[in-house]
PDB file of N, CA and C in Angstrom:
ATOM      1  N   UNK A   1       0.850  -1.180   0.000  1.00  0.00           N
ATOM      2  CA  UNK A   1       0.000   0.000   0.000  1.00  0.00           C
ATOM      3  C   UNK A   1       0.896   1.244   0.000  1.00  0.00           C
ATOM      4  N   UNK A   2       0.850   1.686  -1.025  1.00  0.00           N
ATOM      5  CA  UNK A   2       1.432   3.435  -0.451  1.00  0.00           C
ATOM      6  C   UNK A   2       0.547   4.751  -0.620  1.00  0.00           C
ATOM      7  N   UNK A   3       1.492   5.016   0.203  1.00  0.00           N
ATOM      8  CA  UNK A   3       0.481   6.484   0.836  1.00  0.00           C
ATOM      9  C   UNK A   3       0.562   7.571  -0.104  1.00  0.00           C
ATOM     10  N   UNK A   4      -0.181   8.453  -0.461  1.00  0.00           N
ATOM     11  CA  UNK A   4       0.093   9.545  -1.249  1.00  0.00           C
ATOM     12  C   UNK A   4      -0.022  10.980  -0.398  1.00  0.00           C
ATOM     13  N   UNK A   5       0.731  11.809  -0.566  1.00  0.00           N
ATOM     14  CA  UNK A   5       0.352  12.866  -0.156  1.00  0.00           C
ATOM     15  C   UNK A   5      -0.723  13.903  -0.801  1.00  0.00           C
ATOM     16  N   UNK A   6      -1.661  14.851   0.510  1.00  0.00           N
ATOM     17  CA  UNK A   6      -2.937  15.105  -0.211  1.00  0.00           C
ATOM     18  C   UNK A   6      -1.821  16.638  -1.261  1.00  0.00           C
ATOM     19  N   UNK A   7      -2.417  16.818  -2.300  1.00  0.00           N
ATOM     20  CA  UNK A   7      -2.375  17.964  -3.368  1.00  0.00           C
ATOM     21  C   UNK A   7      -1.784  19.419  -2.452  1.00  0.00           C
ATOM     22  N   UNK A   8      -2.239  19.674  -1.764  1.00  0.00           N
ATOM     23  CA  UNK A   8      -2.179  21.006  -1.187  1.00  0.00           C
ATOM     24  C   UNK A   8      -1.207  20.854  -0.044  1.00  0.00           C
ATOM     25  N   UNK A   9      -0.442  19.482   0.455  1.00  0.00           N
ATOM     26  CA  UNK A   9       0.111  19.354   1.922  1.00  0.00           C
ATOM     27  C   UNK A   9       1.071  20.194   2.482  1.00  0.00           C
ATOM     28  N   UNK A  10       2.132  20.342   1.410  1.00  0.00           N
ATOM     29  CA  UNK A  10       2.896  20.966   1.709  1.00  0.00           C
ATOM     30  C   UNK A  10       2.950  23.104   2.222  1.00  0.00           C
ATOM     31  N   UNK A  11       1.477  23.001   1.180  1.00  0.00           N
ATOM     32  CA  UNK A  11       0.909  24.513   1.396  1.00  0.00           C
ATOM     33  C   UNK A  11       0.538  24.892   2.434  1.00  0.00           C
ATOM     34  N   UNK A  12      -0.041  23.852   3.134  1.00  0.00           N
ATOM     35  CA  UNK A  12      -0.902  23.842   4.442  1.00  0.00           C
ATOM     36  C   UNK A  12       0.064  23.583   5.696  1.00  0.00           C
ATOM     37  N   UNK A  13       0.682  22.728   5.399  1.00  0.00           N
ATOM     38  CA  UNK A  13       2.067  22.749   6.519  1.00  0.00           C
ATOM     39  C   UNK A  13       2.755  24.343   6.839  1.00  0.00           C
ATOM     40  N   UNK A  14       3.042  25.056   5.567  1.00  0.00           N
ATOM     41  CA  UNK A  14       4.167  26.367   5.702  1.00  0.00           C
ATOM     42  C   UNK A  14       2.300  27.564   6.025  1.00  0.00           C
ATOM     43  N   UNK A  15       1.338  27.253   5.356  1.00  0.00           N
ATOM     44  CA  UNK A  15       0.938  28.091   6.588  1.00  0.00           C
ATOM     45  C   UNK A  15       0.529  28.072   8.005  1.00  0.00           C
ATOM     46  N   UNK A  16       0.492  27.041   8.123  1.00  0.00           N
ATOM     47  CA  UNK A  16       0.549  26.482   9.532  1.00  0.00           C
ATOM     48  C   UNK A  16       1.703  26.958  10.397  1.00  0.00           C
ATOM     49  N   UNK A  17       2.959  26.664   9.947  1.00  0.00           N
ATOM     50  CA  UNK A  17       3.872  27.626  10.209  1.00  0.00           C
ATOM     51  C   UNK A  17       3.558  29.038  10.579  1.00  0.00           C
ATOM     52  N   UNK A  18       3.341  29.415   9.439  1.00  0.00           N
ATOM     53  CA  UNK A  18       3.247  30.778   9.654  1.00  0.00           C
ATOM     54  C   UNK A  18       2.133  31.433  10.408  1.00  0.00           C
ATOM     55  N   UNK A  19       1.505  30.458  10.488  1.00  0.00           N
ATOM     56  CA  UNK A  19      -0.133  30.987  11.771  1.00  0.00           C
ATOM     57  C   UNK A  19       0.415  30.662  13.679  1.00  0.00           C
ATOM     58  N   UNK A  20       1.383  29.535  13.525  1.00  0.00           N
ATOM     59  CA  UNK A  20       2.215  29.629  15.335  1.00  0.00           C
ATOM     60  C   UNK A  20       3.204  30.786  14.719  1.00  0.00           C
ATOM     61  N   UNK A  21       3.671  31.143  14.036  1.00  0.00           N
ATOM     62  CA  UNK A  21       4.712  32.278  14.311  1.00  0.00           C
ATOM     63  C   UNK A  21       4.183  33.135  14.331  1.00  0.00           C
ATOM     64  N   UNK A  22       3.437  33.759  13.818  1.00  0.00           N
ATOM     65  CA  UNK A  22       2.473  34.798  13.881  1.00  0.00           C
ATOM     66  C   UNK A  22       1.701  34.857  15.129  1.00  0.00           C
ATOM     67  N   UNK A  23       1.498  33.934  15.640  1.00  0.00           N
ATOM     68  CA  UNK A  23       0.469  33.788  17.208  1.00  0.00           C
ATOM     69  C   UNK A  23       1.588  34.249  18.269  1.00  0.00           C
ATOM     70  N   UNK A  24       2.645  33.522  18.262  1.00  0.00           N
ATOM     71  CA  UNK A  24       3.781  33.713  18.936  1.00  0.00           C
ATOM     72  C   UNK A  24       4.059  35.166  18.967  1.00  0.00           C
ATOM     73  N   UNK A  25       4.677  35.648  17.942  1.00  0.00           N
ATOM     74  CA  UNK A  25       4.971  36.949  17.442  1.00  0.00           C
ATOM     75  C   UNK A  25       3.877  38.117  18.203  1.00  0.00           C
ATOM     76  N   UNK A  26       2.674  37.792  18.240  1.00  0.00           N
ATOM     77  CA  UNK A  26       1.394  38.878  18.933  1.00  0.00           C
ATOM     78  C   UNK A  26       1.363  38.724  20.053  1.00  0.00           C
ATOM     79  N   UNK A  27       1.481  37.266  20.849  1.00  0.00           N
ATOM     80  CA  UNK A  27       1.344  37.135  22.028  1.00  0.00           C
ATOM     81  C   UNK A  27       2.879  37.805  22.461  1.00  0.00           C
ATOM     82  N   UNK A  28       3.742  37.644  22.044  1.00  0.00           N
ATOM     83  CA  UNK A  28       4.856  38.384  22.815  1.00  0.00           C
ATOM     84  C   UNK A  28       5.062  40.016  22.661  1.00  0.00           C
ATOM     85  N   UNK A  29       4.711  40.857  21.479  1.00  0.00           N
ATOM     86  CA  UNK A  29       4.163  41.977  21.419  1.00  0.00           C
ATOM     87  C   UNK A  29       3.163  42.382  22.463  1.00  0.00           C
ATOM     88  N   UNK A  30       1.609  41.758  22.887  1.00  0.00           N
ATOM     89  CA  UNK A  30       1.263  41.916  23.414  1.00  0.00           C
ATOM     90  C   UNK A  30       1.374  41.952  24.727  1.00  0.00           C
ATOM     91  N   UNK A  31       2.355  41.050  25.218  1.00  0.00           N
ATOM     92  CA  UNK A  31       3.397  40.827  27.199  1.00  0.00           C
ATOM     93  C   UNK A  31       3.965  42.190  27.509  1.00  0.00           C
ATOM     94  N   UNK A  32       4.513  42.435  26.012  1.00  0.00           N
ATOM     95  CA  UNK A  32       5.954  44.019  26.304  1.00  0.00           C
ATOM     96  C   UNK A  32       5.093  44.956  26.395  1.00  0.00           C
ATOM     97  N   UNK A  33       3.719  44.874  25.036  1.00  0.00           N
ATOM     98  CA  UNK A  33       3.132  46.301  25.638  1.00  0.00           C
ATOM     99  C   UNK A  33       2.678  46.586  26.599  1.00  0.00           C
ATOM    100  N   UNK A  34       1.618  45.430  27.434  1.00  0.00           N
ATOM    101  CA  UNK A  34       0.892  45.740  28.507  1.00  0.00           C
ATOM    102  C   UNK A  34       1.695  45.879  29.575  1.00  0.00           C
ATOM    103  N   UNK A  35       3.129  45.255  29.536  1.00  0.00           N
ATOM    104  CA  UNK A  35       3.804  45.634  30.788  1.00  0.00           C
ATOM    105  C   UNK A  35       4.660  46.852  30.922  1.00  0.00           C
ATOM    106  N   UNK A  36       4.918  47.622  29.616  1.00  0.00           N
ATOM    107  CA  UNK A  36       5.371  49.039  29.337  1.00  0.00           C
ATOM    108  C   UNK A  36       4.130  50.277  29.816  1.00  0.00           C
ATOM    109  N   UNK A  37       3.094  49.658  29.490  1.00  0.00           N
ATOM    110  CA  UNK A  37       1.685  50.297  29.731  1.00  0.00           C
ATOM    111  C   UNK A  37       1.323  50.456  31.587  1.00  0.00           C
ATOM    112  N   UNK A  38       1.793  49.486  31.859  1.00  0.00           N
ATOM    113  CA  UNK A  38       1.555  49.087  33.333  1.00  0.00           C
ATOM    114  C   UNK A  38       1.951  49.899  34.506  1.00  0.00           C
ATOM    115  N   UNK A  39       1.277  50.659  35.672  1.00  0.00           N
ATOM    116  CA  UNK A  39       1.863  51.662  36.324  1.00  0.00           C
ATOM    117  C   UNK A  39       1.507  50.935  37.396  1.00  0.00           C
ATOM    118  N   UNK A  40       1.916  51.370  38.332  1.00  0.00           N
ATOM    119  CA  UNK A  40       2.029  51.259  39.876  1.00  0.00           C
ATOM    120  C   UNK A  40       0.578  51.239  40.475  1.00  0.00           C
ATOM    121  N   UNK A  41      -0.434  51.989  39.706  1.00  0.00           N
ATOM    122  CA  UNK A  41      -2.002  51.891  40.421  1.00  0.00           C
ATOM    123  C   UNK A  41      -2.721  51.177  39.912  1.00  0.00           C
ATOM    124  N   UNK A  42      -1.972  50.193  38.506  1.00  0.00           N
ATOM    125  CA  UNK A  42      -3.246  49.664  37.825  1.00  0.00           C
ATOM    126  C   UNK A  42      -2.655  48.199  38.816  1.00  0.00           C
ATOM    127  N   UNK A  43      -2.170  47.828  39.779  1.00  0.00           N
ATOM    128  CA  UNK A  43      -2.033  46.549  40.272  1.00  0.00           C
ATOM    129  C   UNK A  43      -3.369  46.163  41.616  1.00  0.00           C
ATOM    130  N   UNK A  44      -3.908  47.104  41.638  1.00  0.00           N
ATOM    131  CA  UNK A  44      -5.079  47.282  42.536  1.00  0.00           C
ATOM    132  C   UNK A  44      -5.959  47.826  42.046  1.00  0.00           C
ATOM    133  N   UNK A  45      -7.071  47.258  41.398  1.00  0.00           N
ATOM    134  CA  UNK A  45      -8.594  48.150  40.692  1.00  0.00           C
ATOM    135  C   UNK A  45      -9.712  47.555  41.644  1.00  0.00           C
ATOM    136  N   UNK A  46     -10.431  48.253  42.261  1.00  0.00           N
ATOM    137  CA  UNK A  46     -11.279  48.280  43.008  1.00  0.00           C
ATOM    138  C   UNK A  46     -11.402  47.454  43.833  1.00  0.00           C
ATOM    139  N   UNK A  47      -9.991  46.962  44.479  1.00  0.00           N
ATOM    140  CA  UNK A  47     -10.376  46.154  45.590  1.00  0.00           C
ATOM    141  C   UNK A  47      -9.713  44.804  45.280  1.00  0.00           C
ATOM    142  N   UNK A  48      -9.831  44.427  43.565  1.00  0.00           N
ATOM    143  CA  UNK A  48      -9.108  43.366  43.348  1.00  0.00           C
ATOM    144  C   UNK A  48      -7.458  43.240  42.949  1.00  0.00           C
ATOM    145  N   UNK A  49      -6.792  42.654  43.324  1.00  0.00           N
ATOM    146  CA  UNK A  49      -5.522  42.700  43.332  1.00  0.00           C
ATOM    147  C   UNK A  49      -5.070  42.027  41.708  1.00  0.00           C
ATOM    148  N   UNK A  50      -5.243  42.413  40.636  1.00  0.00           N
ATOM    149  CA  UNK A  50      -5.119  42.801  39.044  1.00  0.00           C
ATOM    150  C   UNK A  50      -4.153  41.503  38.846  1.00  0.00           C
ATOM    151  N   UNK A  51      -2.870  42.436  39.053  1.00  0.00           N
ATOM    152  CA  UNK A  51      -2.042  41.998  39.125  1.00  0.00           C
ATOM    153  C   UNK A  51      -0.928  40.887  39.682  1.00  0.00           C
ATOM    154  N   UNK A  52      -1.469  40.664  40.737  1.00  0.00           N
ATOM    155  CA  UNK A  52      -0.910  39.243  41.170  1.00  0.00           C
ATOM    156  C   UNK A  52      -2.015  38.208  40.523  1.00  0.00           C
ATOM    157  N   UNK A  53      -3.279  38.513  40.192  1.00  0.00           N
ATOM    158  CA  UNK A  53      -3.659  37.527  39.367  1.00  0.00           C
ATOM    159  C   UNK A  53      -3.749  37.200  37.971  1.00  0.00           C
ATOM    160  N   UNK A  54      -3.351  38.249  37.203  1.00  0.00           N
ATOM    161  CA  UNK A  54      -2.489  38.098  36.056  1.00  0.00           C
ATOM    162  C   UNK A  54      -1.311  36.953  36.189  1.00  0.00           C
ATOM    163  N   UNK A  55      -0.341  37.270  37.347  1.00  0.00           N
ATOM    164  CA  UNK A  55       0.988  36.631  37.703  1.00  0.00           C
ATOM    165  C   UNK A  55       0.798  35.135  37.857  1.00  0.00           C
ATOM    166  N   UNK A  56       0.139  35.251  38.706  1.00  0.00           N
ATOM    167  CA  UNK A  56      -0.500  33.586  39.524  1.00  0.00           C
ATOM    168  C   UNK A  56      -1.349  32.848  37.624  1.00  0.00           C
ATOM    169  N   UNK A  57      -2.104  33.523  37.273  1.00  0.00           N
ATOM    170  CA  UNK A  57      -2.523  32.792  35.883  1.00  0.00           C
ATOM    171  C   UNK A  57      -1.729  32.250  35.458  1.00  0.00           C
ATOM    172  N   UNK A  58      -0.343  33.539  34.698  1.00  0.00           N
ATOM    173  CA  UNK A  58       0.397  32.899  33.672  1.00  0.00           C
ATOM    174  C   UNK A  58       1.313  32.137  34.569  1.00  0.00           C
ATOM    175  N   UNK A  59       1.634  31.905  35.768  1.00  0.00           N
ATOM    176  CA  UNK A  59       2.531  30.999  36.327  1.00  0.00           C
ATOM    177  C   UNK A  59       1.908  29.794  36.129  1.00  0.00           C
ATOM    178  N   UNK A  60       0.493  29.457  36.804  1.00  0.00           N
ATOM    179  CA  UNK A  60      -0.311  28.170  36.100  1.00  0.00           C
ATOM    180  C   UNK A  60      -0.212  27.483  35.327  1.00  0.00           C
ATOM    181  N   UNK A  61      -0.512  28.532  34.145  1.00  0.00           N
ATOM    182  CA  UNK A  61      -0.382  28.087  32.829  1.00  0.00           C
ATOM    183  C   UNK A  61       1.041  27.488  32.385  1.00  0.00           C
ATOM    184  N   UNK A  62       1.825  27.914  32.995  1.00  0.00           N
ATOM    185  CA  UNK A  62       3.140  27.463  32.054  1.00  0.00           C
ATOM    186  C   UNK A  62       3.446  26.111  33.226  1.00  0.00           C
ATOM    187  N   UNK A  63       3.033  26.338  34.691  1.00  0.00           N
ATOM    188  CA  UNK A  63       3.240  24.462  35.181  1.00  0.00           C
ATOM    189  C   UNK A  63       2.201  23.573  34.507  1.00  0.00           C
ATOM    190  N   UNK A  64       0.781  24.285  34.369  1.00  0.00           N
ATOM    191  CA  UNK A  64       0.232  22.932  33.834  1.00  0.00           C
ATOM    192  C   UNK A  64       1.093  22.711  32.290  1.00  0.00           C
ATOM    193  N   UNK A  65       1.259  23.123  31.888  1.00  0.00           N
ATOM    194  CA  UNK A  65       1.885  23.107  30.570  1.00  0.00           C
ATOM    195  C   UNK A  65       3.441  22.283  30.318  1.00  0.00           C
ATOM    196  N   UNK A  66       4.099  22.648  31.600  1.00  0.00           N
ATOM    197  CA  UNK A  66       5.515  21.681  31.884  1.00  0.00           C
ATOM    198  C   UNK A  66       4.922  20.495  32.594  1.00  0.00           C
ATOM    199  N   UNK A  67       4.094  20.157  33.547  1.00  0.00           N
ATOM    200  CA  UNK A  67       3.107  19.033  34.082  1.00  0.00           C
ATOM    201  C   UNK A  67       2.888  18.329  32.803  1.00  0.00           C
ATOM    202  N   UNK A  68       1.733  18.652  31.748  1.00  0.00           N
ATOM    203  CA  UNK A  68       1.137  17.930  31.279  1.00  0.00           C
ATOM    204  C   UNK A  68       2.790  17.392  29.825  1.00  0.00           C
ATOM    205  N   UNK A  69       3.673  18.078  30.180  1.00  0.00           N
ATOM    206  CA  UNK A  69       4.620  18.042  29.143  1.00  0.00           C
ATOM    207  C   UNK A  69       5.636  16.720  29.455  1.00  0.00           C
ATOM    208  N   UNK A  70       5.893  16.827  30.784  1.00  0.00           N
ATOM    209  CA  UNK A  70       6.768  15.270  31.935  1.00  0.00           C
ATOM    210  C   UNK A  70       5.432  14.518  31.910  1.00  0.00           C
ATOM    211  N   UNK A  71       4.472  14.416  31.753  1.00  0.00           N
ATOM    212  CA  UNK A  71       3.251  13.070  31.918  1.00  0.00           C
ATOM    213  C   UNK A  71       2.738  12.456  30.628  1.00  0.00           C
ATOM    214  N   UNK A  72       2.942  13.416  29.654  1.00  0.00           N
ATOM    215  CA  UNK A  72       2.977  12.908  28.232  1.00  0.00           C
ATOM    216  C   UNK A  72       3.695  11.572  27.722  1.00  0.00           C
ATOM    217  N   UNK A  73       2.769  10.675  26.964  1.00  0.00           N
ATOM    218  CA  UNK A  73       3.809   9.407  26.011  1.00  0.00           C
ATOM    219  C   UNK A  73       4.315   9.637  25.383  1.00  0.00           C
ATOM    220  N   UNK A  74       5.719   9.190  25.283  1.00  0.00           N
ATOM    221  CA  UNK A  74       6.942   8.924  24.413  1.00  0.00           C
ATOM    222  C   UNK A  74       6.636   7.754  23.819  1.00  0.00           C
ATOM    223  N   UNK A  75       5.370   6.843  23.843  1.00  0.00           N
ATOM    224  CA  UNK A  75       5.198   5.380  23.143  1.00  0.00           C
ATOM    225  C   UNK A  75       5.333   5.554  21.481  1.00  0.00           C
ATOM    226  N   UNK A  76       6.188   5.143  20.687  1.00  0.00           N
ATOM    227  CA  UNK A  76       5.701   5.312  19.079  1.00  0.00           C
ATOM    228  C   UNK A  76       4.259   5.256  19.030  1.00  0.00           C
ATOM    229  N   UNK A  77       4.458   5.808  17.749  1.00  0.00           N
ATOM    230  CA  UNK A  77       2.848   5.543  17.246  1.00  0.00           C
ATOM    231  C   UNK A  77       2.836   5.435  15.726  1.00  0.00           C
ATOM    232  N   UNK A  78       2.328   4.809  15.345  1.00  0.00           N
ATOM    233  CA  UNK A  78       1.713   4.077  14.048  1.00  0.00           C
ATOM    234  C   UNK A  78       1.224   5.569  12.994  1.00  0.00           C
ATOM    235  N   UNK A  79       2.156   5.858  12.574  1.00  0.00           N
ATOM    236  CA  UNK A  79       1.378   7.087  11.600  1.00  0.00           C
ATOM    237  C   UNK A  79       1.550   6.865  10.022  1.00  0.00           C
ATOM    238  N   UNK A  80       0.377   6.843   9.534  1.00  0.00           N
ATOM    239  CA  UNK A  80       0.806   6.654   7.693  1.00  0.00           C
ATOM    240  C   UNK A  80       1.813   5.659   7.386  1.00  0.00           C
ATOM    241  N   UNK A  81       1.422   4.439   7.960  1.00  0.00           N
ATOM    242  CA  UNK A  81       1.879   3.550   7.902  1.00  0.00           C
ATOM    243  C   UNK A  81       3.587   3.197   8.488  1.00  0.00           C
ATOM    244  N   UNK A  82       3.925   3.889   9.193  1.00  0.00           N
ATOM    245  CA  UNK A  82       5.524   3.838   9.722  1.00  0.00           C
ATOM    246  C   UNK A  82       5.098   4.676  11.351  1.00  0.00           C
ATOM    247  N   UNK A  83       6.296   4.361  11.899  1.00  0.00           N
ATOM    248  CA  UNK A  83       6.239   4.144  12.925  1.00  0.00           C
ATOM    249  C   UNK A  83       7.245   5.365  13.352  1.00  0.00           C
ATOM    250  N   UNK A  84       6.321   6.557  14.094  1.00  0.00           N
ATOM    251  CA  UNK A  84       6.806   7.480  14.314  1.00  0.00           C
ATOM    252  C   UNK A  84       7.706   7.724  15.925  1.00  0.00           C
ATOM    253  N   UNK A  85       8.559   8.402  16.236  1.00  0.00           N
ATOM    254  CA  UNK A  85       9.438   7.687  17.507  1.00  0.00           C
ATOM    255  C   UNK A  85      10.387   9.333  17.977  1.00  0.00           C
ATOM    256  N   UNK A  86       9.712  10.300  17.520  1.00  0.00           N
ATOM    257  CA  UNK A  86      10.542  11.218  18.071  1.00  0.00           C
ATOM    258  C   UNK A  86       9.661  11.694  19.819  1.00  0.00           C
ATOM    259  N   UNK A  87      10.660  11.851  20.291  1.00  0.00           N
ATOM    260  CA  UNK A  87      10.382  11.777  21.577  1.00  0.00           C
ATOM    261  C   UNK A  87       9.750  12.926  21.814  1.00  0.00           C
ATOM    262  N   UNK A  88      10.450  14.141  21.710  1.00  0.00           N
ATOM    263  CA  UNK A  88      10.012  15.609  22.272  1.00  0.00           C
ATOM    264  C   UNK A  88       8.666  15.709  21.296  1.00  0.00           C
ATOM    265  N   UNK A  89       8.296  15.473  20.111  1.00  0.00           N
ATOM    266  CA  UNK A  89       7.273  15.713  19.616  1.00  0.00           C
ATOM    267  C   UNK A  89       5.826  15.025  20.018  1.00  0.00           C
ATOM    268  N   UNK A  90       6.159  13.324  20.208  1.00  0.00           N
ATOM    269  CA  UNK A  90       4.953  12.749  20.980  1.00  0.00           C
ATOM    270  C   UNK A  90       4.533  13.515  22.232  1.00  0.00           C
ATOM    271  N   UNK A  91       5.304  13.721  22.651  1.00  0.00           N
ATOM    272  CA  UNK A  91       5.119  14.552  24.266  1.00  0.00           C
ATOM    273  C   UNK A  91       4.803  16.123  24.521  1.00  0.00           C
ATOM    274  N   UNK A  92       5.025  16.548  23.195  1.00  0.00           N
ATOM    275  CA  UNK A  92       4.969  17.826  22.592  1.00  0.00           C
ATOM    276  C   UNK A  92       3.231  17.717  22.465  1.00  0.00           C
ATOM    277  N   UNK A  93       3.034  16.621  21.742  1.00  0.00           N
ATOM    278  CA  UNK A  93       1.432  16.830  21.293  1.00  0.00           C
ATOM    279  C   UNK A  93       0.451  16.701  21.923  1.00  0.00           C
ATOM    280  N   UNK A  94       1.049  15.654  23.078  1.00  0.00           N
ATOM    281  CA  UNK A  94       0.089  15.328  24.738  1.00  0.00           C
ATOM    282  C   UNK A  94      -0.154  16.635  25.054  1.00  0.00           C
ATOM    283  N   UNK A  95       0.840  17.296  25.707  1.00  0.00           N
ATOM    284  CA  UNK A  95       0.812  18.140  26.197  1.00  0.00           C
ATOM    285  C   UNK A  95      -0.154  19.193  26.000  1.00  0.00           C
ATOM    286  N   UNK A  96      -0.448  19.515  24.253  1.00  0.00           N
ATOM    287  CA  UNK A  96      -1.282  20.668  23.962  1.00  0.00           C
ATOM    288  C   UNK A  96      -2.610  19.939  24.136  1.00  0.00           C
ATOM    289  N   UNK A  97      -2.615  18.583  23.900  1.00  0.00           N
ATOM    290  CA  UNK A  97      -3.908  18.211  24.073  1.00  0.00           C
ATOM    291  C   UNK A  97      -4.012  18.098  25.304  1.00  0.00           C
ATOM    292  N   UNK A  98      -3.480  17.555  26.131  1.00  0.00           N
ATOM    293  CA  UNK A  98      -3.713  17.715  27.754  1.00  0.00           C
ATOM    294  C   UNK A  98      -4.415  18.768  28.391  1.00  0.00           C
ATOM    295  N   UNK A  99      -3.604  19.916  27.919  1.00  0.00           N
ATOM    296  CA  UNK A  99      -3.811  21.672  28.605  1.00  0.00           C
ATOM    297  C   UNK A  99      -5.074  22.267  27.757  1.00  0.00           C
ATOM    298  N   UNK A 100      -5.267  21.503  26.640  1.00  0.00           N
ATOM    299  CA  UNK A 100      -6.415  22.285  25.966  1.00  0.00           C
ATOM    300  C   UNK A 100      -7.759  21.877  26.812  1.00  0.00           C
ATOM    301  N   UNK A 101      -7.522  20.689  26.885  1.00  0.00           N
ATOM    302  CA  UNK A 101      -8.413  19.723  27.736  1.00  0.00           C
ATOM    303  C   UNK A 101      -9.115  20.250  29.400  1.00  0.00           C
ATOM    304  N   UNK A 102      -7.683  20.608  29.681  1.00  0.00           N
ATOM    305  CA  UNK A 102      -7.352  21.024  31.106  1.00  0.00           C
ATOM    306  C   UNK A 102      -8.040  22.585  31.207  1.00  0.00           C
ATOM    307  N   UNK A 103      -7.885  23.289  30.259  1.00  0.00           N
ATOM    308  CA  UNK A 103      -8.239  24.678  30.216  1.00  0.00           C
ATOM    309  C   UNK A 103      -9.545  24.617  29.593  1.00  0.00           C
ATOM    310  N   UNK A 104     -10.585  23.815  28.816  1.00  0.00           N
ATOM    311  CA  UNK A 104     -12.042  23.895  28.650  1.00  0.00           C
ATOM    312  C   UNK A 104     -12.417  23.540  29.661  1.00  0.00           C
ATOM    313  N   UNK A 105     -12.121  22.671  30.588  1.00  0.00           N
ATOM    314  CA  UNK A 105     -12.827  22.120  31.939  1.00  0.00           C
ATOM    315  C   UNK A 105     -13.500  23.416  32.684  1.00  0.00           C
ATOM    316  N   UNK A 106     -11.681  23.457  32.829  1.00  0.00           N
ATOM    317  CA  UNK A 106     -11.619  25.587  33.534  1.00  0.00           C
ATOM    318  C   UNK A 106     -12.598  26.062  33.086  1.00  0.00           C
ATOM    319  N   UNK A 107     -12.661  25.992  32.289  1.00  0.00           N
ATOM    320  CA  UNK A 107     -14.033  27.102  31.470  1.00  0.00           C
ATOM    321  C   UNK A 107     -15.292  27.175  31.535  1.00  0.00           C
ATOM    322  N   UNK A 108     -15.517  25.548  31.441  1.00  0.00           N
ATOM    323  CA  UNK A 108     -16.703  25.094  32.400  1.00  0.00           C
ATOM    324  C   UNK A 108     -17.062  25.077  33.706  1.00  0.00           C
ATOM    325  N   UNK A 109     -16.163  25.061  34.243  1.00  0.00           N
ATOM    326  CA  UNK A 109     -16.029  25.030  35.704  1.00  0.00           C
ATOM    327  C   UNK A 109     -16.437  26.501  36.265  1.00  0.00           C
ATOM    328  N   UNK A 110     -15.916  27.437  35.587  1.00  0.00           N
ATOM    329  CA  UNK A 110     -15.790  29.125  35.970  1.00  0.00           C
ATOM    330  C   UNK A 110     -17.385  29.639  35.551  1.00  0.00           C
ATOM    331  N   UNK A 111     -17.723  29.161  34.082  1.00  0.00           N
ATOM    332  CA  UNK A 111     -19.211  29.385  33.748  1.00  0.00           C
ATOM    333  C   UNK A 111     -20.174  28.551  35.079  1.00  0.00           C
ATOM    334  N   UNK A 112     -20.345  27.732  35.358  1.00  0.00           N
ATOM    335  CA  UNK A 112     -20.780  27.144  36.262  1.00  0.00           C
ATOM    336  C   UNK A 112     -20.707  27.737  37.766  1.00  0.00           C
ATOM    337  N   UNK A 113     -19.666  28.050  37.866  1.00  0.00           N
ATOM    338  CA  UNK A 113     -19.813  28.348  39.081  1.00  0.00           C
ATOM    339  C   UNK A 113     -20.255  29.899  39.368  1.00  0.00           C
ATOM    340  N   UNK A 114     -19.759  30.641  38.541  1.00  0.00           N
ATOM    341  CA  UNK A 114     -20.532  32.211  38.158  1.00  0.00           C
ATOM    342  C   UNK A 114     -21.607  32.171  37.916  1.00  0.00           C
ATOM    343  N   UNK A 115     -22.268  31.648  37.580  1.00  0.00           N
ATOM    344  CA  UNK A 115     -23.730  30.609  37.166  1.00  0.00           C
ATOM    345  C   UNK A 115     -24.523  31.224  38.158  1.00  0.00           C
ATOM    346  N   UNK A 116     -24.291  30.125  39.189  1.00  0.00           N
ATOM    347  CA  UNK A 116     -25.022  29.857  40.406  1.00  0.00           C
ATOM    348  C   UNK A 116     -24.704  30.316  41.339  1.00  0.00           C
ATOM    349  N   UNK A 117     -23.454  30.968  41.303  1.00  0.00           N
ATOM    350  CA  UNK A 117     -23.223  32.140  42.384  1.00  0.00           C
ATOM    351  C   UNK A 117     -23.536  33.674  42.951  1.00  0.00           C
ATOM    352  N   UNK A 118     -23.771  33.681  44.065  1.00  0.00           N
ATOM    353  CA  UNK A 118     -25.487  34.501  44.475  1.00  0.00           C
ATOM    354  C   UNK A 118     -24.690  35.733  44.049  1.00  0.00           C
TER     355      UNK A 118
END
């Protein structure tokens, strides 16, 4: 049996590329501005402390993200007929699926509980 590649693959790969570099690229634009933007009174708005929960988020985010990254399989896997075996990438892909997983829960969890909270 051999596999063919679909017509367009290679097109779709380099923009794919170019849609994480581009995501990358905004999200780190966006870190420098808001923290160039950032003064000494916006870390306290009405009582809520802004800013350490900004901090405490993105600290989260990047353990669940190294968490779900050490708990990830390194097992090959069977792709297009051969047997794929790079390590950092199997564990690479857990991971986003893990945290994506991990972060809709969140989402549900936060709608829910804002929900029903008096």
């Amino acid at each position: 049996m051999s596999l063919v590649s679909p017509f367009f693959a290679d097109l779709m790969l380099w923009l794919m590329y170019f849609a994480v570099i581009a995501a990358i690229a905004v999200t780190i634009a966006s870190v420098v501005k808001t923290l160039r933007m950032r003064t000494k009174d916006d870390e306290v708005v009405n009582g809520v402390p802004q800013a350490r929960i900004a901090w405490t988020t993105a600290f989260c985010f990047v353990v669940c993200l190294a968490v779900t990254w050490l708990l990830g399989s390194s097992r090959p896997l069977l792709t297009n007929g051969q047997l794929f075996t790079s390590t950092f990438w199997l564990k690479t892909t857990d991971m986003f699926i893990y945290t994506s997983i991990i972060l809709i829960i969140g989402c549900f969890a936060g709608v829910i509980v804002s929900r029903f909270r008096s």
